[in-house]
C-alpha atoms as a PDB file:
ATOM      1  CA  UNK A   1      81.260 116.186 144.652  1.00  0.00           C
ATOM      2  CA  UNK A   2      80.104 116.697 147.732  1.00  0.00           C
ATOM      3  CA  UNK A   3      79.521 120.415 149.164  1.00  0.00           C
ATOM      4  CA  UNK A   4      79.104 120.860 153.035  1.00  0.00           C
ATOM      5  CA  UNK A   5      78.883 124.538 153.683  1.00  0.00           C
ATOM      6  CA  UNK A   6      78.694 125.773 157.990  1.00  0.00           C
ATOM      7  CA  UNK A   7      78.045 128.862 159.584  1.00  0.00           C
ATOM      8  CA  UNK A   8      78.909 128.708 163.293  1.00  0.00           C
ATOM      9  CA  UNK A   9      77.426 131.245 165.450  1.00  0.00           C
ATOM     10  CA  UNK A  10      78.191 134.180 162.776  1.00  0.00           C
ATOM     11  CA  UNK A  11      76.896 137.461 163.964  1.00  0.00           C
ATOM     12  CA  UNK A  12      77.595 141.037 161.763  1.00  0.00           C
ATOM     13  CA  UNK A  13      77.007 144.251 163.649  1.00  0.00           C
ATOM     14  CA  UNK A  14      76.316 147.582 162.133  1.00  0.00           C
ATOM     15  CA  UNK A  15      76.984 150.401 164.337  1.00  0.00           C
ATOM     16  CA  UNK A  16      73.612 149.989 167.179  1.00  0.00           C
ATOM     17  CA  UNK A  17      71.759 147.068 164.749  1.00  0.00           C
ATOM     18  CA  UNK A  18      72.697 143.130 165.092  1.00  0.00           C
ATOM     19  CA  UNK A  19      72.111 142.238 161.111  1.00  0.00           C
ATOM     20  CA  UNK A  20      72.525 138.752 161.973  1.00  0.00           C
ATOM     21  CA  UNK A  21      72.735 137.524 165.413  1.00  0.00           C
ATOM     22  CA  UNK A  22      74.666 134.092 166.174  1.00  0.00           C
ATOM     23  CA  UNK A  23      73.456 132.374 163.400  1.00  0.00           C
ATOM     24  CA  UNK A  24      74.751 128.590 162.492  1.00  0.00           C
ATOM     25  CA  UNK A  25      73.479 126.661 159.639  1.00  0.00           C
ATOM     26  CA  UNK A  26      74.884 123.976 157.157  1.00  0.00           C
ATOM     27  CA  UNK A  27      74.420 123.484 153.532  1.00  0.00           C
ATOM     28  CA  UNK A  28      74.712 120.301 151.508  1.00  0.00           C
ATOM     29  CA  UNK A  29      74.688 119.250 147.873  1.00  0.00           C
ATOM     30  CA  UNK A  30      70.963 120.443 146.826  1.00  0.00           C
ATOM     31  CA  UNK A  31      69.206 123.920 146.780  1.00  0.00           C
ATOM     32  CA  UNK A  32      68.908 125.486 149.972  1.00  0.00           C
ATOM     33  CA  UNK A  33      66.114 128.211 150.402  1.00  0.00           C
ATOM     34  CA  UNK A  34      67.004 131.208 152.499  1.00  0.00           C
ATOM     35  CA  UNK A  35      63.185 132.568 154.159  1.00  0.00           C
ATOM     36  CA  UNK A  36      62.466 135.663 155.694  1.00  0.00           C
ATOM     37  CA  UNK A  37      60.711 139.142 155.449  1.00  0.00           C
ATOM     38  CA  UNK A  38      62.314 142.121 154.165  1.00  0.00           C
ATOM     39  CA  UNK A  39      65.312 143.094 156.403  1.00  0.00           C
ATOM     40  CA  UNK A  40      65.446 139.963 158.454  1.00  0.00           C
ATOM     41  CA  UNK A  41      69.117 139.388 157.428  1.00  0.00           C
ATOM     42  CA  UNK A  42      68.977 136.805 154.234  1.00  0.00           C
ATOM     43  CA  UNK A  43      70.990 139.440 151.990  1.00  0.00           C
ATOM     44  CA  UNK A  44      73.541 140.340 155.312  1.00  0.00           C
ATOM     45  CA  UNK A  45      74.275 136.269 155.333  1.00  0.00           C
ATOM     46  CA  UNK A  46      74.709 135.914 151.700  1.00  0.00           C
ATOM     47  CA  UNK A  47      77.466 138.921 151.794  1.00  0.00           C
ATOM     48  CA  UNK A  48      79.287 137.309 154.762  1.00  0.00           C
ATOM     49  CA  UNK A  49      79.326 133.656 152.657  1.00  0.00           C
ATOM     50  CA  UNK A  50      80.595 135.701 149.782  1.00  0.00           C
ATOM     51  CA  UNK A  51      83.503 137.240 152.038  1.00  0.00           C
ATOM     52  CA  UNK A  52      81.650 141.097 150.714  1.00  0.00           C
ATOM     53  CA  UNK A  53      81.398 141.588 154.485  1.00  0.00           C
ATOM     54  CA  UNK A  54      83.170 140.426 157.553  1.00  0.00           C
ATOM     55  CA  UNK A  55      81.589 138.411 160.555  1.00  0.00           C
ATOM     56  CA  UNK A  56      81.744 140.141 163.953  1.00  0.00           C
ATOM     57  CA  UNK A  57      81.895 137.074 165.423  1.00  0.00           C
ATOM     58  CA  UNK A  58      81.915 133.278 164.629  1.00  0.00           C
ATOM     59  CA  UNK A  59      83.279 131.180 161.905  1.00  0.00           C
ATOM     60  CA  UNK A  60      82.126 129.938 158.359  1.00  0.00           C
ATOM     61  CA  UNK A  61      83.494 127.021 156.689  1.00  0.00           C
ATOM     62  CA  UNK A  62      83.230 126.180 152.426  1.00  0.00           C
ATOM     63  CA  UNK A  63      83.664 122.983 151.292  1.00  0.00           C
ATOM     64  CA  UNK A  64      84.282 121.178 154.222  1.00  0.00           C
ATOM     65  CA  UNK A  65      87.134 123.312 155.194  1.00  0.00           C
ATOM     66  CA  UNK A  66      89.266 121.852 152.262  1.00  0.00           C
ATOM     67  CA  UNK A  67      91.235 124.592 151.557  1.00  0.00           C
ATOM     68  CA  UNK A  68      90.697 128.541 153.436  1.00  0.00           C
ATOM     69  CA  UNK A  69      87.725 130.069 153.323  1.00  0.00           C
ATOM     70  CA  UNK A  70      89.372 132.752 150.665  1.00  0.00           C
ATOM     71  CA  UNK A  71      90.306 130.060 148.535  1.00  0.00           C
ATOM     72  CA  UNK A  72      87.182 128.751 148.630  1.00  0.00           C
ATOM     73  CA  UNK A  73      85.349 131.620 147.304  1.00  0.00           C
ATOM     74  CA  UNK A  74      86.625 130.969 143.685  1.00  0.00           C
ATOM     75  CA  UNK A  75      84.613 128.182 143.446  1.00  0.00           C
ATOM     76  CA  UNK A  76      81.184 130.619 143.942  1.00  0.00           C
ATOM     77  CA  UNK A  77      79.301 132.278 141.844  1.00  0.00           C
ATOM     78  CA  UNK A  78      76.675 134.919 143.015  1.00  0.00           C
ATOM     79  CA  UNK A  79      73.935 137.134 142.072  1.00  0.00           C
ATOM     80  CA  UNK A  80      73.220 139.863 144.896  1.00  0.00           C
ATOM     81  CA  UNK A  81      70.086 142.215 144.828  1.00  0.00           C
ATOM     82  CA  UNK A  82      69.334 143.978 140.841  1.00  0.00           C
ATOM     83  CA  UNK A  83      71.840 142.313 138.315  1.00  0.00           C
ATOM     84  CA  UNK A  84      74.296 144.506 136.831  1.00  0.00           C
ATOM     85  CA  UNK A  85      74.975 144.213 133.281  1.00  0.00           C
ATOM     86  CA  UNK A  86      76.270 146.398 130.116  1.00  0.00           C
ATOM     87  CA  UNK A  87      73.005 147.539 128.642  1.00  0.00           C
ATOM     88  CA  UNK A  88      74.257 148.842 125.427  1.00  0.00           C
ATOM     89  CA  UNK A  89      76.062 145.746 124.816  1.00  0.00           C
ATOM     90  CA  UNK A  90      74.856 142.348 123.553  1.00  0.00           C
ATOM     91  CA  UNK A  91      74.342 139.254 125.680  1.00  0.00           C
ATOM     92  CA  UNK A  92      76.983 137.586 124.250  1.00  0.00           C
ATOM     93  CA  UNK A  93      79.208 140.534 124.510  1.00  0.00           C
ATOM     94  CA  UNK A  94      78.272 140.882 128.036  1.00  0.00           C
ATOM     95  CA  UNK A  95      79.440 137.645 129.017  1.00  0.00           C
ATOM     96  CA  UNK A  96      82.999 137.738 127.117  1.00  0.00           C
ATOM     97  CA  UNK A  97      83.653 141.017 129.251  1.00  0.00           C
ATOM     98  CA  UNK A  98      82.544 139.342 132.672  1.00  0.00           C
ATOM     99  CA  UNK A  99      84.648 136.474 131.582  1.00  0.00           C
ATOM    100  CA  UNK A 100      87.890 138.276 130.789  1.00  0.00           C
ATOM    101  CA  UNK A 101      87.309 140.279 134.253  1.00  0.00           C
ATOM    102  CA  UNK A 102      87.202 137.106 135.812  1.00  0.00           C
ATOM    103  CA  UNK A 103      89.626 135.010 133.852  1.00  0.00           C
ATOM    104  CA  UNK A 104      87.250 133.085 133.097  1.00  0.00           C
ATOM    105  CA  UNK A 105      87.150 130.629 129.703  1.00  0.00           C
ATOM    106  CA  UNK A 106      85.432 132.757 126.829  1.00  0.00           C
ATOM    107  CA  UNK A 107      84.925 129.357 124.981  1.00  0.00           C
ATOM    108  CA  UNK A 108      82.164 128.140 126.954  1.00  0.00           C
ATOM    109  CA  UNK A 109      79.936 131.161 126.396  1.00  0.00           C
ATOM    110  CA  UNK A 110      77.547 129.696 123.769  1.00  0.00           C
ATOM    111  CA  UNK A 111      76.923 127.218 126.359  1.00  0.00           C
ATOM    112  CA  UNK A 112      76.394 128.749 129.508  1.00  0.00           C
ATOM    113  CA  UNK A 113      73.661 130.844 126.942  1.00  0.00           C
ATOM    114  CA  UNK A 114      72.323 127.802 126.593  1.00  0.00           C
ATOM    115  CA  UNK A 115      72.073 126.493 129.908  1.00  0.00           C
ATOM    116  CA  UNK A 116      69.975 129.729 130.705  1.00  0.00           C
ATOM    117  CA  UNK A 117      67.637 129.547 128.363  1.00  0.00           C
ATOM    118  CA  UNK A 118      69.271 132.399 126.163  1.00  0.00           C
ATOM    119  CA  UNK A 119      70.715 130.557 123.142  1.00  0.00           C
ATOM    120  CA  UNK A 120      69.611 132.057 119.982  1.00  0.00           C
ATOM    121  CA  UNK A 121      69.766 135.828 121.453  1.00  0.00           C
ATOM    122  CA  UNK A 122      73.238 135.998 121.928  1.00  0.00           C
ATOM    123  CA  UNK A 123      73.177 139.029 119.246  1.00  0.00           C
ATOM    124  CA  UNK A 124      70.395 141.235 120.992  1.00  0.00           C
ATOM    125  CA  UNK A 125      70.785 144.248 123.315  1.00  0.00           C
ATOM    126  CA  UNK A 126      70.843 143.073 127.084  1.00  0.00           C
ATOM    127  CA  UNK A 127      68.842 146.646 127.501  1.00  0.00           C
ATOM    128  CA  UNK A 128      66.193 145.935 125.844  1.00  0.00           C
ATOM    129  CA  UNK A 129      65.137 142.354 128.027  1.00  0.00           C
ATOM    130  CA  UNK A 130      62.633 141.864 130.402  1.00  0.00           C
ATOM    131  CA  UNK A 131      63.720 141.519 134.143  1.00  0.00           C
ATOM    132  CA  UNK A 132      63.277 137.942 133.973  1.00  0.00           C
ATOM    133  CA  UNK A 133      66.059 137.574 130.990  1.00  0.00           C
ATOM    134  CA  UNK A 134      68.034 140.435 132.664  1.00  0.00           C
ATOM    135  CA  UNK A 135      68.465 137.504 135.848  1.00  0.00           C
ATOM    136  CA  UNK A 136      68.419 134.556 133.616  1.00  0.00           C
ATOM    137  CA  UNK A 137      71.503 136.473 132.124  1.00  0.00           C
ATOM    138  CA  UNK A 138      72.811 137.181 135.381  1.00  0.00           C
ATOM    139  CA  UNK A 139      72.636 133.772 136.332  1.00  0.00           C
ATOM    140  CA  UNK A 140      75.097 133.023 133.196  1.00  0.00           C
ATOM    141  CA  UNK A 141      77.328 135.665 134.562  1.00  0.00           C
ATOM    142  CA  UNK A 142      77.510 133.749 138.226  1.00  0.00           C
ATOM    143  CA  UNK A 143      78.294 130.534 136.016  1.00  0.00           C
ATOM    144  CA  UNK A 144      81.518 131.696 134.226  1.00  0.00           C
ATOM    145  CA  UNK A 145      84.657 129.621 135.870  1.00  0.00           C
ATOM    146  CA  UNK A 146      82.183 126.745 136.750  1.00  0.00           C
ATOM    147  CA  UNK A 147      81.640 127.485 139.979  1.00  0.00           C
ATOM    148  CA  UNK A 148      79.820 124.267 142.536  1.00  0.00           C
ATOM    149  CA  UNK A 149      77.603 127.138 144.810  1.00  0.00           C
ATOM    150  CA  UNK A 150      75.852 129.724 143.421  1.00  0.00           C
ATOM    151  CA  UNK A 151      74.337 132.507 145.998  1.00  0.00           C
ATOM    152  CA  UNK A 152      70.674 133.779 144.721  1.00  0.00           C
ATOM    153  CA  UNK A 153      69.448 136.694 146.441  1.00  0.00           C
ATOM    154  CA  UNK A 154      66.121 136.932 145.532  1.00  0.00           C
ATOM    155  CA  UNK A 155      66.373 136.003 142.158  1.00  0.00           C
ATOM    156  CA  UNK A 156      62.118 136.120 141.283  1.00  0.00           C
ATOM    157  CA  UNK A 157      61.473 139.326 143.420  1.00  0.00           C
ATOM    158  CA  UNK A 158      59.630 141.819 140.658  1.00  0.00           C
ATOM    159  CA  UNK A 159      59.583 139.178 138.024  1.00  0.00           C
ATOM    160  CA  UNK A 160      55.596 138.431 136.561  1.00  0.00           C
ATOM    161  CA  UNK A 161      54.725 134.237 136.856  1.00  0.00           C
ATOM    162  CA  UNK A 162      56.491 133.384 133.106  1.00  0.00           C
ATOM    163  CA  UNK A 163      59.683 135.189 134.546  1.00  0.00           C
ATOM    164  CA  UNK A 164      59.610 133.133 137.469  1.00  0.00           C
ATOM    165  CA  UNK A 165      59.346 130.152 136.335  1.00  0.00           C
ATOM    166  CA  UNK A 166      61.867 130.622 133.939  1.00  0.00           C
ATOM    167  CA  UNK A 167      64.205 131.277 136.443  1.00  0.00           C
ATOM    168  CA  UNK A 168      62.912 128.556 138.832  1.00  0.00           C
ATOM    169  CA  UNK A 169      63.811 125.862 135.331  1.00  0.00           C
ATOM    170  CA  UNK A 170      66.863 127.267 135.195  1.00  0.00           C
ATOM    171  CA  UNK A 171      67.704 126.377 138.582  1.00  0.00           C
ATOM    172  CA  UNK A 172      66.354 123.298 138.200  1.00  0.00           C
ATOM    173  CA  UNK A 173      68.679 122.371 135.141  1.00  0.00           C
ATOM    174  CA  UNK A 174      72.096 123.977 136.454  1.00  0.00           C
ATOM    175  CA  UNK A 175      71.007 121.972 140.368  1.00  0.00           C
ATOM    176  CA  UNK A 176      69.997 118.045 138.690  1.00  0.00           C
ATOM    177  CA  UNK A 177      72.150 118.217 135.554  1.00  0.00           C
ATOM    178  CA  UNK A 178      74.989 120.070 136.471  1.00  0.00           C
ATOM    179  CA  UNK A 179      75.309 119.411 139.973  1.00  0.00           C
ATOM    180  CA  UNK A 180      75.015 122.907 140.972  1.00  0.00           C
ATOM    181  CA  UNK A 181      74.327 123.792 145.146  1.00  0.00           C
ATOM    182  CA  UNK A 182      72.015 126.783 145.826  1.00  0.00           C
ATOM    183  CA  UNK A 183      71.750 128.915 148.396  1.00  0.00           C
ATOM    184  CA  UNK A 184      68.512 131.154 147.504  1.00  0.00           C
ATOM    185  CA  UNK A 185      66.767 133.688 149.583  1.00  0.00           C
ATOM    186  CA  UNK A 186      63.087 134.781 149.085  1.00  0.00           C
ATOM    187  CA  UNK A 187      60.372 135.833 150.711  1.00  0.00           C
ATOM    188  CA  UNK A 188      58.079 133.523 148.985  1.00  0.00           C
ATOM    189  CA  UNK A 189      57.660 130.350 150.658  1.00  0.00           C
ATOM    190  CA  UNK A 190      55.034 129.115 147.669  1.00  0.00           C
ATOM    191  CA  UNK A 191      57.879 129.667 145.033  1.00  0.00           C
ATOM    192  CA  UNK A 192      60.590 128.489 146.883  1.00  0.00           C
ATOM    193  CA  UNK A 193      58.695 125.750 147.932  1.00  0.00           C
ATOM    194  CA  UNK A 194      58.508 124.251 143.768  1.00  0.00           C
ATOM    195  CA  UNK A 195      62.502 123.672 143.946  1.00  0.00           C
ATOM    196  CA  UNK A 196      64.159 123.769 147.835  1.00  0.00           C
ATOM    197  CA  UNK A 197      65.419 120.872 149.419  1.00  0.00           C
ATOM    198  CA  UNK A 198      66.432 122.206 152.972  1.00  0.00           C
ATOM    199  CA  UNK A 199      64.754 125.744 154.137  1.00  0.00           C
ATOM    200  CA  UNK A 200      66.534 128.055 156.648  1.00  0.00           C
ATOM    201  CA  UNK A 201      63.867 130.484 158.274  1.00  0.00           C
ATOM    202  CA  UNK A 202      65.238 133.615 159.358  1.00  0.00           C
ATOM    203  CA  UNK A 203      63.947 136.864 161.439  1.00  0.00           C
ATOM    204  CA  UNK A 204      65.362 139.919 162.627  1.00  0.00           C
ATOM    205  CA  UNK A 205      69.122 138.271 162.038  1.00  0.00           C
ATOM    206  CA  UNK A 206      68.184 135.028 164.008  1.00  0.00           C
ATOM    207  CA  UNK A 207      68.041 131.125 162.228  1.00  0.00           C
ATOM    208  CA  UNK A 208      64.352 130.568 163.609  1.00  0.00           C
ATOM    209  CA  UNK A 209      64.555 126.798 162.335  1.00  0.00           C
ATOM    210  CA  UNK A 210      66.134 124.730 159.546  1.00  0.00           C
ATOM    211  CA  UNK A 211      64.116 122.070 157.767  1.00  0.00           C
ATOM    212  CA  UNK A 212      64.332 119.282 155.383  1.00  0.00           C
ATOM    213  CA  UNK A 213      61.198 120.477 152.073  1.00  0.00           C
ATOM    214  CA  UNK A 214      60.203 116.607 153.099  1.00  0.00           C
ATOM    215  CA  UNK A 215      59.724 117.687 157.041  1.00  0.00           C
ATOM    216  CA  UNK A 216      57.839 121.141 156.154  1.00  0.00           C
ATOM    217  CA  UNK A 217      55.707 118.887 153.573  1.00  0.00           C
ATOM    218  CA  UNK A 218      54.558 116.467 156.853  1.00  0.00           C
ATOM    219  CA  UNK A 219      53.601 119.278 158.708  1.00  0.00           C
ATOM    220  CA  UNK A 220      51.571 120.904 156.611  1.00  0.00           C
ATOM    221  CA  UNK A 221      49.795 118.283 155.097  1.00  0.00           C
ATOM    222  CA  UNK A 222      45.909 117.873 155.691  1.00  0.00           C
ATOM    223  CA  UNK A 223      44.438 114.778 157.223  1.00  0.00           C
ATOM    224  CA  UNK A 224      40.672 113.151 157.247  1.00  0.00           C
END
């Protein structure tokens, strides 16, 4: 399916700061990398996709404007800033309570676990994980109801290189095998560089450009 995702001039104003300032972008099918230094607006933008706060100004548009924006949002899945999980309770128990939150399908848990990377520790304490298996099972979280977009907010900040690229495989897999779109913010254009196919660079709440990975490759490359 094909996912076409617009922002059109969205601004969000907090008291005397402009978070993000007349910002349009669009998303297609792919992973779409979100740049910027700390407080330039990526995690403002991902909350206004998500409908967890409203525009000021401007319109945004999910799936092509199929069906309202509201009704859109069911088909998302998101994981926004440190993820929040039961501690005292197993993975697989965590999932089963997200899912019947959600309404989500408690047969499919052994294989989201799976797609993650988690299969086989379904049984262990999510408390006692490293921060890298603490996202991985966020991500599983974000994939109950089989949603087509999932929102990263800096999914590999604090995690050590194994824990990164554990999450950056898992992306891979759920993106070329499952058809999964991304939107993922990070400050790190090296690690976001290994999986993005379109970059938005943002600062101080203002889309400074929007590339194609292919375009940024071009420039950047060395000549003799």
């Amino acid at each position: 399916m094909c996912i076409r995702d617009s922002l059109n001039s969205v601004s969000k104003q907090y008291k005397d700061k402009l978070a993000v300032n007349a910002l349009s972008l669009t998303m297609h099918n792919g992973i779409y990398g979100l740049l910027g230094p700390n407080g330039s607006g990526k995690t403002t933008l991902m909350r206004l996709v998500l409908g967890a706060a409203m525009p000021t100004g401007g319109s945004i548009e999910l799936f092509g404007g199929e069906e309202s924006v509201n009704e859109a949002r069911h088909r998302i899945g998101a994981l926004l800033e440190y993820p929040c999980i039961y501690k005292n309770c197993t993975v697989l128990e965590n999932l089963r309570r997200f899912a019947i939150l959600t309404g989500a399908d408690t047969d499919e848990l052994e294989d989201i676990l799976d797609l993650v990377g988690l299969k086989g520790v379904g049984k262990k304490e999510a408390g006692q994980f490293s921060l890298g298996m603490k996202q991985r099972l966020a991500i599983g979280i974000a994939l109950l109801g089989h949603p087509e977009f999932l929102v990263l907010d800096e999914p590999i900040n604090g995690l050590d290189p194994a824990g990164i690229k554990e999450i950056r495989d898992v992306i891979l897999v759920l993106n070329q095998k499952k058809g999964v779109t991304f939107l993922v913010s990070s400050h790190l254009l090296d690690e976001l560089s290994k999986i993005v196919t379109t970059y938005g660079i943002i600062k101080d709440g203002v889309l400074i450009e929007q590339i194609t990975a292919k375009e940024l490759e071009g420039r950047c490359r060395h000549h003799l």
